[in-house]
N, C-alpha and C. Protein backbone atom coordinates (compact mmCIF):
# COMPACT_ATOMS: atom_id res chain seq x y z
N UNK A 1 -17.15 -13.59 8.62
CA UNK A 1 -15.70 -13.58 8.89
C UNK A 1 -15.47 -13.06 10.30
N UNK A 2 -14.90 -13.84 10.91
CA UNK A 2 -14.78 -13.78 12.40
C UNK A 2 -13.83 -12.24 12.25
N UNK A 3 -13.65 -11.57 13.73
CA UNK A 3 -12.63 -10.37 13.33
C UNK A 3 -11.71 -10.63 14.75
N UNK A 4 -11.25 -8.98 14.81
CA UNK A 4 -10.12 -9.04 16.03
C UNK A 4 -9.06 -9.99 15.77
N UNK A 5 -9.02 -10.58 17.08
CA UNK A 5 -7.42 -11.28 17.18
C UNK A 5 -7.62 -12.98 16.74
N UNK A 6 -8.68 -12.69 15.44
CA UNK A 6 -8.86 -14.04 14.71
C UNK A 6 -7.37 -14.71 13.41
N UNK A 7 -7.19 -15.95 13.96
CA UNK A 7 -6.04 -16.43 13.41
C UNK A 7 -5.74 -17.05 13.45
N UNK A 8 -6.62 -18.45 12.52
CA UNK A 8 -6.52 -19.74 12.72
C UNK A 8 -5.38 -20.39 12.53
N UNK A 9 -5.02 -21.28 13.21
CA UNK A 9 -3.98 -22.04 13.35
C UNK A 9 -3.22 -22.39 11.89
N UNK A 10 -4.12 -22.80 11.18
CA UNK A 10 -3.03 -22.57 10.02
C UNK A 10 -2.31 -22.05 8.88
N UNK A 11 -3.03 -20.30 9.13
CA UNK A 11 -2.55 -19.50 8.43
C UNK A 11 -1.45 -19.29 9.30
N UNK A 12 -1.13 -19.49 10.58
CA UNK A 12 0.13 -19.21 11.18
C UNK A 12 1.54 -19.42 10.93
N UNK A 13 0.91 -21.06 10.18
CA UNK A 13 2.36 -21.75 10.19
C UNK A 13 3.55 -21.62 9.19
N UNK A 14 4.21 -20.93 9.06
CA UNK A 14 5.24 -20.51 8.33
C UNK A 14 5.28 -19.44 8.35
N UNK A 15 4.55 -18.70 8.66
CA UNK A 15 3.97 -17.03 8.56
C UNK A 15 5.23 -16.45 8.71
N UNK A 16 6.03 -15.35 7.53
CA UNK A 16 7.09 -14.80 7.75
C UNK A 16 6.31 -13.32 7.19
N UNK A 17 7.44 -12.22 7.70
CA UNK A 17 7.28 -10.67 7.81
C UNK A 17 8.27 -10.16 6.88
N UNK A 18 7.91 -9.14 6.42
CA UNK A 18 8.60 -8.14 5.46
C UNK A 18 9.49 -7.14 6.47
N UNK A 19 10.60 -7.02 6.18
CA UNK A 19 11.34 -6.34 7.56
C UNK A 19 10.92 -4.89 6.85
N UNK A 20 10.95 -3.73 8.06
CA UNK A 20 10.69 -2.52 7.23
C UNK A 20 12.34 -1.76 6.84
N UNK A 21 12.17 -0.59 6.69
CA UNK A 21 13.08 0.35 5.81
C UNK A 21 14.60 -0.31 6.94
N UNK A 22 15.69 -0.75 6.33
CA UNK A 22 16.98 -1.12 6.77
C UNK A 22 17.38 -2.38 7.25
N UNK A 23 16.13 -3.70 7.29
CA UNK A 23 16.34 -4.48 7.59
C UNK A 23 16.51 -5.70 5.90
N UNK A 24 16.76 -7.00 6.38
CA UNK A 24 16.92 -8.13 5.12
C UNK A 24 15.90 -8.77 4.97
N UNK A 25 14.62 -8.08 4.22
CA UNK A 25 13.96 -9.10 3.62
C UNK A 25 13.91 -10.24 2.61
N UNK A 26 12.58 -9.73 1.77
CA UNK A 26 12.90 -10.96 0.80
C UNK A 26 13.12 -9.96 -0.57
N UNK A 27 14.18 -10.78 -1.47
CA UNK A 27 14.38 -10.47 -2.10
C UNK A 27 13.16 -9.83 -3.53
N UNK A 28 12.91 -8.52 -4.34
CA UNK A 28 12.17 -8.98 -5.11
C UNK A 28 12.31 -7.75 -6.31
N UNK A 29 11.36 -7.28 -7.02
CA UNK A 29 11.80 -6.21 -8.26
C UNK A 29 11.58 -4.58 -7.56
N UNK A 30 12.67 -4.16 -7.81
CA UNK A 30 12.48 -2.81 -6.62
C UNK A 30 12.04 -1.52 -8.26
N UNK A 31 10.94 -0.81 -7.45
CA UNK A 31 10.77 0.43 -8.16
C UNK A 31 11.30 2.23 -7.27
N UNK A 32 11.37 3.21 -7.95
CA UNK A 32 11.30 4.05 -7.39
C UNK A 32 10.01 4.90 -7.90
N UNK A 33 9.73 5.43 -6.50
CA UNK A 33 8.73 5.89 -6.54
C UNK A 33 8.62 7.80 -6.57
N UNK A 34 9.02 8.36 -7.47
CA UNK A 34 9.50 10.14 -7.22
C UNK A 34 8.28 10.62 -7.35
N UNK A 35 8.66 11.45 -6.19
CA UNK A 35 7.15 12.42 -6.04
C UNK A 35 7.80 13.92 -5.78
N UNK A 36 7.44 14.92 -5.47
CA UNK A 36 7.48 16.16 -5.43
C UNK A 36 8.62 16.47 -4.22
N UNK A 37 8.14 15.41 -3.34
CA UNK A 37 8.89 15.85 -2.05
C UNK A 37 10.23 15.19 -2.07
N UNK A 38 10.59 14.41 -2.69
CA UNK A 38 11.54 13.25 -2.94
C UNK A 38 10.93 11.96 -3.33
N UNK A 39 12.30 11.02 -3.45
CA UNK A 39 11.92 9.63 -4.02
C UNK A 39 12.04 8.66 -2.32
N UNK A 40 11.16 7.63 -2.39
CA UNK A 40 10.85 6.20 -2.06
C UNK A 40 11.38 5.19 -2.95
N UNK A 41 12.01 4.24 -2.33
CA UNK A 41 12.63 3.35 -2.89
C UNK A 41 11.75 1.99 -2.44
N UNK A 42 11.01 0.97 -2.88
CA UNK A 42 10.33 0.37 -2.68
C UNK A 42 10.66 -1.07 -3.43
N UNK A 43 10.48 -1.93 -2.85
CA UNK A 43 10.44 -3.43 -3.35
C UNK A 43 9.49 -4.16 -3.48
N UNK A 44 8.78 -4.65 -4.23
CA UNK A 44 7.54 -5.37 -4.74
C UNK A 44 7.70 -6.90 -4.74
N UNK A 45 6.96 -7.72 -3.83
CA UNK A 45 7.20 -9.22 -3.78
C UNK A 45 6.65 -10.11 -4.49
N UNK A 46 7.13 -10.20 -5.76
CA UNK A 46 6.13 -11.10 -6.70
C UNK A 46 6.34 -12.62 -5.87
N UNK A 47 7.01 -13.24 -5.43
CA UNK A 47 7.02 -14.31 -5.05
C UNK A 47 6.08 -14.95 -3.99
N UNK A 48 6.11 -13.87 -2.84
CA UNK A 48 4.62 -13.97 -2.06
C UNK A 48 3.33 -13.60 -2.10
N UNK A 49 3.38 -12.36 -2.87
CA UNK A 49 1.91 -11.86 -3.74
C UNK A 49 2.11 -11.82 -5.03
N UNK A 50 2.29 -13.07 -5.83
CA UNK A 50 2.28 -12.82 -7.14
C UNK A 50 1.20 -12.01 -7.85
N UNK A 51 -0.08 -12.13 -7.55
CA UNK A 51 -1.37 -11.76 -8.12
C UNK A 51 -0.91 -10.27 -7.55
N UNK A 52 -0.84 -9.57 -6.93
CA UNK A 52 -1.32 -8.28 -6.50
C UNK A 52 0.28 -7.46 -7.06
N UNK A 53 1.55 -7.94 -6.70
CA UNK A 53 2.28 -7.28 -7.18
C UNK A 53 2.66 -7.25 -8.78
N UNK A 54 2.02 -8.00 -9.41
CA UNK A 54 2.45 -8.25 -10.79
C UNK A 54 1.58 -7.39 -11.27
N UNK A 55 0.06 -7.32 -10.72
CA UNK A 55 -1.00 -6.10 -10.95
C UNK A 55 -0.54 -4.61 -10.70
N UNK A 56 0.83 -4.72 -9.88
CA UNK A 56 0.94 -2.78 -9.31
C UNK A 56 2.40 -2.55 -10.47
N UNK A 57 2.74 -4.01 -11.03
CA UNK A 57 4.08 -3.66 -11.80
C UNK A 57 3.46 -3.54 -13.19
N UNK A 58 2.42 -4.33 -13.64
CA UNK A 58 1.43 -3.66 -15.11
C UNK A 58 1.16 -2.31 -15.11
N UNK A 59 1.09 -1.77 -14.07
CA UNK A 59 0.67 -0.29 -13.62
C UNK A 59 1.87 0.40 -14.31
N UNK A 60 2.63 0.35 -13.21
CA UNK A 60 3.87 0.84 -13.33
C UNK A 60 4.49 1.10 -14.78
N UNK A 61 4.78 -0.41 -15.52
CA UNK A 61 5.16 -0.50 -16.83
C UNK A 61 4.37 0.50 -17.85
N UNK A 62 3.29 0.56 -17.71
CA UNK A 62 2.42 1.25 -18.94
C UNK A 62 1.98 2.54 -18.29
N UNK A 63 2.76 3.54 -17.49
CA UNK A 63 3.01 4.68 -16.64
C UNK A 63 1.94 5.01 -15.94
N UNK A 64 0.51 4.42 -15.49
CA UNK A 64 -0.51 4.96 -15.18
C UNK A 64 -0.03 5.70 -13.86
N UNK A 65 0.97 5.59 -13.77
CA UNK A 65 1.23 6.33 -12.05
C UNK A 65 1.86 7.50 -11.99
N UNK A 66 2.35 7.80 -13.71
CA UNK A 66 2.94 9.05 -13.95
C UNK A 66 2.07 10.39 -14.04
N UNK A 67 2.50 11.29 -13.17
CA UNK A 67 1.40 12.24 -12.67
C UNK A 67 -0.24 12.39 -11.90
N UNK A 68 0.24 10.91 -11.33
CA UNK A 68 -0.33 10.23 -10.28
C UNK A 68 -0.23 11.54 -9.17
N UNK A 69 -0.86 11.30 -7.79
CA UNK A 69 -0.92 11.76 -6.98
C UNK A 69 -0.90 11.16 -5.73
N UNK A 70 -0.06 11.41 -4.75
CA UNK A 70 -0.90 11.08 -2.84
C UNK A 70 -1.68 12.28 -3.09
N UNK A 71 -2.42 11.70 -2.42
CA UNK A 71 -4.15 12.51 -1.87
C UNK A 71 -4.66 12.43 -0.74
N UNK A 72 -3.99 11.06 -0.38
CA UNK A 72 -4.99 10.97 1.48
C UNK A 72 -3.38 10.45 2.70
N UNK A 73 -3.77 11.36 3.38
CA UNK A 73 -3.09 11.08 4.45
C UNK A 73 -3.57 10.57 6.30
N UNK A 74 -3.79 9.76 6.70
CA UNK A 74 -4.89 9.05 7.68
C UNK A 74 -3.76 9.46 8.77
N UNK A 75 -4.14 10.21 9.71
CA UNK A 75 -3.25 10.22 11.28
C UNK A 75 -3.71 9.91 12.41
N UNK A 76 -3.28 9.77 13.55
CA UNK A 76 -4.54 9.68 14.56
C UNK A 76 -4.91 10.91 14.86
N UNK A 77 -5.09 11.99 14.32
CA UNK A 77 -5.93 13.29 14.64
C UNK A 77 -6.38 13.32 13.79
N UNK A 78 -7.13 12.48 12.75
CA UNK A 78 -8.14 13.12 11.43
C UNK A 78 -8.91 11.99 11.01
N UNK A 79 -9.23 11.34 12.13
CA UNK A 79 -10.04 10.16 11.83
C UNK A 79 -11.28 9.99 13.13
N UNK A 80 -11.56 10.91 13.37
CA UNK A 80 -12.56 10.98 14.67
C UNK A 80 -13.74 10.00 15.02
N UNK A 81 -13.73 10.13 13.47
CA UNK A 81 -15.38 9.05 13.82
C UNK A 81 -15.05 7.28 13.15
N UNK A 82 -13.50 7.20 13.38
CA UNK A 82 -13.08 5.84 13.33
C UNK A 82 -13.00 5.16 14.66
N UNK A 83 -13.35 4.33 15.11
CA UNK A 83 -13.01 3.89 16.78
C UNK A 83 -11.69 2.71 16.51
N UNK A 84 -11.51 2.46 15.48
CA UNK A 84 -9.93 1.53 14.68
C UNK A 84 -9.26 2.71 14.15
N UNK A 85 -7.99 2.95 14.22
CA UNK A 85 -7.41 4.11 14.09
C UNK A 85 -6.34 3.69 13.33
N UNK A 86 -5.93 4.05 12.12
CA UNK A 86 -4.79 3.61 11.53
C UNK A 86 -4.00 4.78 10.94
N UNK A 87 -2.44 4.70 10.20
CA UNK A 87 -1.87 5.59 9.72
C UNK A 87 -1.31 5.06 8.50
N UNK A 88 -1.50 5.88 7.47
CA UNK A 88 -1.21 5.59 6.28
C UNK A 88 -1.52 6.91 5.41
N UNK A 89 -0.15 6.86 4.30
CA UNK A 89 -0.70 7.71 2.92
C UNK A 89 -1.46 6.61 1.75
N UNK A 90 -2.32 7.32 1.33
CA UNK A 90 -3.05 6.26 -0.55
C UNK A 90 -2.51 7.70 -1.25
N UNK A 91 -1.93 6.71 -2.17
CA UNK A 91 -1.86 7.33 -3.48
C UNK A 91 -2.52 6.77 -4.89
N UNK A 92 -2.66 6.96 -6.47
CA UNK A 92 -2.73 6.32 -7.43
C UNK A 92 -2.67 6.31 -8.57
N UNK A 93 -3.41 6.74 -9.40
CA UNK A 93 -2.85 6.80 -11.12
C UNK A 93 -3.47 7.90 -11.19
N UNK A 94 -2.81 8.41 -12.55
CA UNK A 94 -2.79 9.68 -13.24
C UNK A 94 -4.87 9.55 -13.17
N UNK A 95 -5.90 10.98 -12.96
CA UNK A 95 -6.46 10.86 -13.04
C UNK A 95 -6.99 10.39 -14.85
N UNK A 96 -6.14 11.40 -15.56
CA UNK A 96 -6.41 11.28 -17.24
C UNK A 96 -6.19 9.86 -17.44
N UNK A 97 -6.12 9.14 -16.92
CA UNK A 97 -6.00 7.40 -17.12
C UNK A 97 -6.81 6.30 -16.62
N UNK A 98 -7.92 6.79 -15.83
CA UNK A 98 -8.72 6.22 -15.08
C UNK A 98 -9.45 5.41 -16.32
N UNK A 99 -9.72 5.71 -17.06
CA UNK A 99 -10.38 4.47 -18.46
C UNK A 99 -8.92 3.47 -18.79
N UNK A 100 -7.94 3.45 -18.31
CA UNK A 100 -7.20 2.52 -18.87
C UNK A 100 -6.83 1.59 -17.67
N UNK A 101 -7.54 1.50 -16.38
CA UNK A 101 -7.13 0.91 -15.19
C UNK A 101 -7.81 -0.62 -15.71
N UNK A 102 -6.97 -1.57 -15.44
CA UNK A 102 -7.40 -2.66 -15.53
C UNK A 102 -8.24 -3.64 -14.39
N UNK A 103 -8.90 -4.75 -15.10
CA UNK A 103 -9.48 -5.34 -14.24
C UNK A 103 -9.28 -5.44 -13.01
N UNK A 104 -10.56 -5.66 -12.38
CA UNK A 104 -10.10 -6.01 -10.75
C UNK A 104 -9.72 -7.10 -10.35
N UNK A 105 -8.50 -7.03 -9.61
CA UNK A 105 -7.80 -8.42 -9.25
C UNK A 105 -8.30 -9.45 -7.97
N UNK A 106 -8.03 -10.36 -7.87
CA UNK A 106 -8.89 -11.24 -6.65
C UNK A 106 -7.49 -11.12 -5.56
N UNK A 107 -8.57 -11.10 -4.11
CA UNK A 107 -7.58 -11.08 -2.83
C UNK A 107 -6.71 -11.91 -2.68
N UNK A 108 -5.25 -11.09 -2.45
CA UNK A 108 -4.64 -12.09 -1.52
C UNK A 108 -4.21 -11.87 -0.05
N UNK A 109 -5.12 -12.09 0.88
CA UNK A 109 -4.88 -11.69 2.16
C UNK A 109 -3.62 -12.05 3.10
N UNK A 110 -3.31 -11.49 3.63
CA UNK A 110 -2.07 -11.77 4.48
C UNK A 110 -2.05 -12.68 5.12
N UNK A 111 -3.08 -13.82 5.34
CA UNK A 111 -3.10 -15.09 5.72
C UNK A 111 -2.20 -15.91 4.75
N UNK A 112 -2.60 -15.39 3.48
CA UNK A 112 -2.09 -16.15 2.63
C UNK A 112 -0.34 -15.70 2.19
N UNK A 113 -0.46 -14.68 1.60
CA UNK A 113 1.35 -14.34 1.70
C UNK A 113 1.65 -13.96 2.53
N UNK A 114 1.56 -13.81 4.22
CA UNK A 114 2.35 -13.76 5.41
C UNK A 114 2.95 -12.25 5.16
N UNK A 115 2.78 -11.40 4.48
CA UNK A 115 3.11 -10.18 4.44
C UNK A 115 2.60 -9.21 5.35
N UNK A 116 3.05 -8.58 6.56
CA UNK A 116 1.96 -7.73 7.52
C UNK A 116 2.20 -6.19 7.15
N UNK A 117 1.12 -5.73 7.52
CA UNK A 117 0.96 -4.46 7.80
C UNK A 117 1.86 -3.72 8.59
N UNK A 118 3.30 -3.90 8.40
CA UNK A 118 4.67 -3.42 9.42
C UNK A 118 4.72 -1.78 8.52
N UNK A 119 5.71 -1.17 9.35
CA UNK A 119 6.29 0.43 8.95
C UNK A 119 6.81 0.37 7.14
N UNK A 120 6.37 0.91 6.72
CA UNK A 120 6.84 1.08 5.32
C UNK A 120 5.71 -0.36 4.29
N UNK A 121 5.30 -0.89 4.47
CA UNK A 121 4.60 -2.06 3.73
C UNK A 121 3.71 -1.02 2.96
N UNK A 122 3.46 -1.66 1.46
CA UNK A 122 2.68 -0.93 0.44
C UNK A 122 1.67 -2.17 0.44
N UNK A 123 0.11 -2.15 0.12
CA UNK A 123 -0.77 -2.63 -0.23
C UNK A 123 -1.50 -1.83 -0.69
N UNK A 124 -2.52 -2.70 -1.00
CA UNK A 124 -3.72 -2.16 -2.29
C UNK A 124 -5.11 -1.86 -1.74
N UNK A 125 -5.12 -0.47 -2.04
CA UNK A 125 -6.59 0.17 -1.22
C UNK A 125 -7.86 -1.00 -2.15
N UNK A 126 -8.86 -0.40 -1.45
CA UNK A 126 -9.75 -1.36 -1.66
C UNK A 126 -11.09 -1.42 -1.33
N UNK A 127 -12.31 -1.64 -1.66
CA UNK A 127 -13.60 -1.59 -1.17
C UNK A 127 -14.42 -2.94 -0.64
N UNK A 128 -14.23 -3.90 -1.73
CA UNK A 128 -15.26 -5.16 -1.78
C UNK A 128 -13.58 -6.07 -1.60
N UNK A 129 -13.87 -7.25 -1.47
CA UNK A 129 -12.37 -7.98 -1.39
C UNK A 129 -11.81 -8.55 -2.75
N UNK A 130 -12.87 -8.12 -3.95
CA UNK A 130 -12.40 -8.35 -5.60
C UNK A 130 -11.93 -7.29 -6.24
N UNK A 131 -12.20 -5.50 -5.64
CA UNK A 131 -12.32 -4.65 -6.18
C UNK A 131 -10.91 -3.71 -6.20
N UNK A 132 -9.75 -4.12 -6.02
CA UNK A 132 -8.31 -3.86 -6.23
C UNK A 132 -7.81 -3.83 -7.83
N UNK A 133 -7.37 -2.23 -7.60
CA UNK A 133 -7.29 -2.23 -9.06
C UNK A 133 -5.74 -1.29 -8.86
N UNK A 134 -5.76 0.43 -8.69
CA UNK A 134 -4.36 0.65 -9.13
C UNK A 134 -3.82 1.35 -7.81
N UNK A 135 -5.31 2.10 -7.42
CA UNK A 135 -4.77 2.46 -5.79
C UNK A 135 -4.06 1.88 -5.20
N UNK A 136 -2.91 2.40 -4.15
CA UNK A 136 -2.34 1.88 -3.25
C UNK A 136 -2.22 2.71 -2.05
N UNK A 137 -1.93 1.89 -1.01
CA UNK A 137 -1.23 2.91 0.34
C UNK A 137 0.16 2.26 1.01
N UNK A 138 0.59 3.17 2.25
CA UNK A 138 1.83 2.84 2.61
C UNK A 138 1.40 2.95 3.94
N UNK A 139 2.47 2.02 4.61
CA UNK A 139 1.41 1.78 6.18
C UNK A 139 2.69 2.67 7.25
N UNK A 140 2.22 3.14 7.92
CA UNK A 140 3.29 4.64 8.64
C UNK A 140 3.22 4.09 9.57
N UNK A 141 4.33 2.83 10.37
CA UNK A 141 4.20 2.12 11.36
C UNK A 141 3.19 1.15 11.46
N UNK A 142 3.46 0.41 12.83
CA UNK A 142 2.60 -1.23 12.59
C UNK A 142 0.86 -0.61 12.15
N UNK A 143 0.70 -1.30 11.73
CA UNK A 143 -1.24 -1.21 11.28
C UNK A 143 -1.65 -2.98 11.79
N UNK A 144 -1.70 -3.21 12.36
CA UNK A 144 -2.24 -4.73 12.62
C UNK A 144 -3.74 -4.86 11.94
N UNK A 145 -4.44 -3.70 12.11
CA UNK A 145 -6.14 -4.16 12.04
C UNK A 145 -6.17 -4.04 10.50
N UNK A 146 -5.24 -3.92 9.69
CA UNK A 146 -5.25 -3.89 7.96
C UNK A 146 -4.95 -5.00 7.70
N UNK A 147 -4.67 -6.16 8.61
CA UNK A 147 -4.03 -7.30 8.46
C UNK A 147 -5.39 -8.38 8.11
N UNK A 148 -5.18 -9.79 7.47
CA UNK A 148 -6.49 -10.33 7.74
C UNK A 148 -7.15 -10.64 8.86
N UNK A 149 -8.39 -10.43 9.44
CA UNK A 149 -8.71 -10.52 10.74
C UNK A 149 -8.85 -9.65 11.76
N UNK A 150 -8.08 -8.31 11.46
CA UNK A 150 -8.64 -6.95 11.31
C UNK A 150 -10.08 -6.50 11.47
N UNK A 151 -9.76 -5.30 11.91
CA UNK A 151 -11.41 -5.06 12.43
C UNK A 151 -11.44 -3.45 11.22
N UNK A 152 -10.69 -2.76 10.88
CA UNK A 152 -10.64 -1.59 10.29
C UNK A 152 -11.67 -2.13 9.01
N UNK A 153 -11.20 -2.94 8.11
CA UNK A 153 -12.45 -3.24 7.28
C UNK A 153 -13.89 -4.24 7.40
N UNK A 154 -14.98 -4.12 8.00
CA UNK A 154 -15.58 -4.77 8.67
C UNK A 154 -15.91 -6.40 7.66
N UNK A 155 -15.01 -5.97 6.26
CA UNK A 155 -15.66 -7.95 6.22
C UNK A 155 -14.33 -8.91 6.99
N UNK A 156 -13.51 -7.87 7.10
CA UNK A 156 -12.36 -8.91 8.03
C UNK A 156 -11.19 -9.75 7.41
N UNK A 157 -11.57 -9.21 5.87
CA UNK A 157 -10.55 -10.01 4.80
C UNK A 157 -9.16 -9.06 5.14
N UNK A 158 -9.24 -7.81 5.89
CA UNK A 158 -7.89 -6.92 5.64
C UNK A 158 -7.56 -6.41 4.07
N UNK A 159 -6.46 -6.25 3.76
CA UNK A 159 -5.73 -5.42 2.97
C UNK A 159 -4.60 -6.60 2.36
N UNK A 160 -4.27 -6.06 0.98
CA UNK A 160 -3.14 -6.80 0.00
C UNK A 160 -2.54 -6.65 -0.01
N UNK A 161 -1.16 -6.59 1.01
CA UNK A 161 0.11 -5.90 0.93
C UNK A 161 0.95 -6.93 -0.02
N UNK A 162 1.87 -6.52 -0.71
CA UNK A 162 2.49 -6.57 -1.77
C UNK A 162 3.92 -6.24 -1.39
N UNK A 163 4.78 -5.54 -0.96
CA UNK A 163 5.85 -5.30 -0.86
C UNK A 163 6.11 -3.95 0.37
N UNK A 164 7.59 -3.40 0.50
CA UNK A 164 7.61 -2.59 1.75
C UNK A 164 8.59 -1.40 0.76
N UNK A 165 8.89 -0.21 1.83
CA UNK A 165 10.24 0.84 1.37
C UNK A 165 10.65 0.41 2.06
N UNK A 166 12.27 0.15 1.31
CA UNK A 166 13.51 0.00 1.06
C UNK A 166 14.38 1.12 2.09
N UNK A 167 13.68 2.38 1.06
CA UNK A 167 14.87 4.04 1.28
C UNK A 167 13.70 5.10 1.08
N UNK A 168 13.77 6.02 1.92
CA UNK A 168 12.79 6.98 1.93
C UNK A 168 11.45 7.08 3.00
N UNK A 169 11.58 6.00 3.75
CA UNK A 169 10.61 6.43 4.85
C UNK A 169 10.33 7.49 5.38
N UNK A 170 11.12 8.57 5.03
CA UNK A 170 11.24 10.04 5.68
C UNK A 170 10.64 10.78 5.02
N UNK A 171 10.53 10.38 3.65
CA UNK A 171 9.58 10.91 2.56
C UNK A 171 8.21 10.73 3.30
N UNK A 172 7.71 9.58 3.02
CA UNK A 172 6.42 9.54 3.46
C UNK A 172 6.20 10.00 4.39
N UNK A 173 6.62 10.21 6.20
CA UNK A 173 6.13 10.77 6.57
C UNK A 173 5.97 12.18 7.13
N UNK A 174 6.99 12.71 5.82
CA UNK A 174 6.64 14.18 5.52
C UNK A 174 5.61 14.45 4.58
N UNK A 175 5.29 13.53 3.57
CA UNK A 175 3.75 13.60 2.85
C UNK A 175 2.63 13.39 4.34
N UNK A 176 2.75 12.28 5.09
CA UNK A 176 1.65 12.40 5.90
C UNK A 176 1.48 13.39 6.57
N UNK A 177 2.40 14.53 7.12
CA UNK A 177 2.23 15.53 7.98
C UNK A 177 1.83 16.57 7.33
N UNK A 178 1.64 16.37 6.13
CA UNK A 178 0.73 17.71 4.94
C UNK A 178 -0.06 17.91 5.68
N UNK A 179 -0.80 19.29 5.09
CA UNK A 179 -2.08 19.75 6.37
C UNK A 179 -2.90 18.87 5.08
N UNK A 180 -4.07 18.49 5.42
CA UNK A 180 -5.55 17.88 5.23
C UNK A 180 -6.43 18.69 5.54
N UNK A 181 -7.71 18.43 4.71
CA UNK A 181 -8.79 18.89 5.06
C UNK A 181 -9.96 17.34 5.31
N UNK A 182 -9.87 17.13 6.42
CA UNK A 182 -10.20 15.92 6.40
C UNK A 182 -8.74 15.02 6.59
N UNK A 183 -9.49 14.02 6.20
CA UNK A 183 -7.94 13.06 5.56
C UNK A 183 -7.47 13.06 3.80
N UNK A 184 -7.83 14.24 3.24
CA UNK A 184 -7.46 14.54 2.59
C UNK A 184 -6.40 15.65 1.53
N UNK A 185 -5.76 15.90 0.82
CA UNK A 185 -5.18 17.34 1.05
C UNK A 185 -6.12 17.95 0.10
N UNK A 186 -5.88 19.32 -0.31
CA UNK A 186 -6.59 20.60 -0.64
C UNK A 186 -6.22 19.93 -2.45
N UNK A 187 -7.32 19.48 -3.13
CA UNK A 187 -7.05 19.58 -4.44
C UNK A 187 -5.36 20.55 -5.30
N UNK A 188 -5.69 21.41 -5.06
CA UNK A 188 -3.93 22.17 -5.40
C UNK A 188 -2.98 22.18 -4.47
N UNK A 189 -3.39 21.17 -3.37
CA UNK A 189 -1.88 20.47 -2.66
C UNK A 189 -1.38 19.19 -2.86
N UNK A 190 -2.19 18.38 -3.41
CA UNK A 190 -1.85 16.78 -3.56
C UNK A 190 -0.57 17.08 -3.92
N UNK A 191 0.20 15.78 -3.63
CA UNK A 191 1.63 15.64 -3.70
C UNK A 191 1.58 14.59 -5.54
N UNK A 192 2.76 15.38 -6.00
CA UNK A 192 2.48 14.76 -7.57
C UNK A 192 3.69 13.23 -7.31
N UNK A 193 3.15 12.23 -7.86
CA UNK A 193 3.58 11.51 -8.10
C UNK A 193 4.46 11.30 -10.06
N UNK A 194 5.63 11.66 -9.80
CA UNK A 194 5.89 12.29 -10.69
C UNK A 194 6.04 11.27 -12.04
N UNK A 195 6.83 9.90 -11.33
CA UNK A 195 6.55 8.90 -12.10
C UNK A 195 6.56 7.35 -10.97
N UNK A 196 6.56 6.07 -11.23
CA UNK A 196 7.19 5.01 -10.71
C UNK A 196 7.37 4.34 -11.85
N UNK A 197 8.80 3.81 -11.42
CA UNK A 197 9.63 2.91 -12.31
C UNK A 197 10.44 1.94 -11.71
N UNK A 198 10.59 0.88 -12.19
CA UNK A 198 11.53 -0.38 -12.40
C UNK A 198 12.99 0.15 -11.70
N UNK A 199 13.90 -0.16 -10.92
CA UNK A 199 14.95 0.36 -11.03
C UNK A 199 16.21 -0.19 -12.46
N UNK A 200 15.62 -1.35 -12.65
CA UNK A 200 16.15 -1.74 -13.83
C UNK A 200 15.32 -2.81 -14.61
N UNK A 201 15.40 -2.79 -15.70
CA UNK A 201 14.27 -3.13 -16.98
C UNK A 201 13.78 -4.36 -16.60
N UNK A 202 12.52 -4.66 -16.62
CA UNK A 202 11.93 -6.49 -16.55
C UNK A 202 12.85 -7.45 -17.35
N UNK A 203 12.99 -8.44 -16.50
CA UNK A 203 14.10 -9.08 -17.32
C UNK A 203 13.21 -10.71 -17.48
């Protein structure tokens, strides 16, 4: 997989963006997301990532995210031995639930739903490009190299973004300015994810 500023001509064509926190995107099922510090208001795009957001709203529905946690906060001062530098919080499911995380879902790269790595965009952490399951992160301003074609993950597939915040950007990046040890916080500092929910019932 070619990397950098790879971007073949016809993943281009139609290619539309998720506006971040105050602008008119696309319409789609909004959750809130309450955590310790306050709530995030977030919108999930089943229409352009059906596969990945319908996977973070199964989550959601059957509470695995209740007493969930953020845990990692990435800045450009806590990533030293990255030479791709990105900013983002991951958060994910209740640890007592880790036997009930479901299968791993297959990629959908941002070639394909035109969704980028802009300020507020949520996608799905990740290892191998099959291995997306309940983790997620939130991107703290542009991230381009999380995009497909990206150099941050060296197979070059990028990251699954799924939807953006709505309301609360200020939240997050008062979770990111937590102190870390590492890019992580102190086990009895993680920020509790208290629940995420639907703002109104699946219809």
């Amino acid at each position: 997989m070619p990397h950098g500023n790879w971007w073949p001509a016809n993943l281009l064509v139609g290619l539309t963006i998720l506006l971040p926190e105050g602008g008119e995107g696309q319409t789609g099922v909004r959750v809130h997301i309450d955590t310790d510090m306050g709530r995030i208001t977030a919108e999930i795009d089943t229409a352009r990532a059906p596969i990945t957001a319908v996977n973070f709203l199964k989550y959601v529905d059957m509470g695995m995210y209740t007493d969930g946690t953020f845990y990692r906060a990435v800045r450009l001062d806590n990533q030293p031995d990255n030479e791709v530098k990105i900013e983002v919080i991951q958060g994910g499911i209740a640890r007592s639930r880790r036997e009930d995380r479901l299968p791993p879902i297959p990629m959908e790269p941002t070639g394909e739903t035109g969704i980028l790595h802009l300020d507020g965009v949520l996608s799905m952490a990740r290892s191998g490009p099959e291995t997306a399951q309940g983790e997620f992160f939130i991107s703290v301003g542009s991230q381009p190299e999380l995009n497909q074609g990206g150099v941050r993950n060296p197979d070059g597939w990028g990251f699954a973004a799924f939807g953006r915040v709505v309301e609360g950007m200020s939240v997050v990046r008062a979770i990111q300015s937590r102190r870390t040890e590492g890019q992580y916080f102190p086990q009895d500092e993680r920020i509790r994810i208290i629940r995420i929910q639907r703002t109104s019932p699946p219809g």
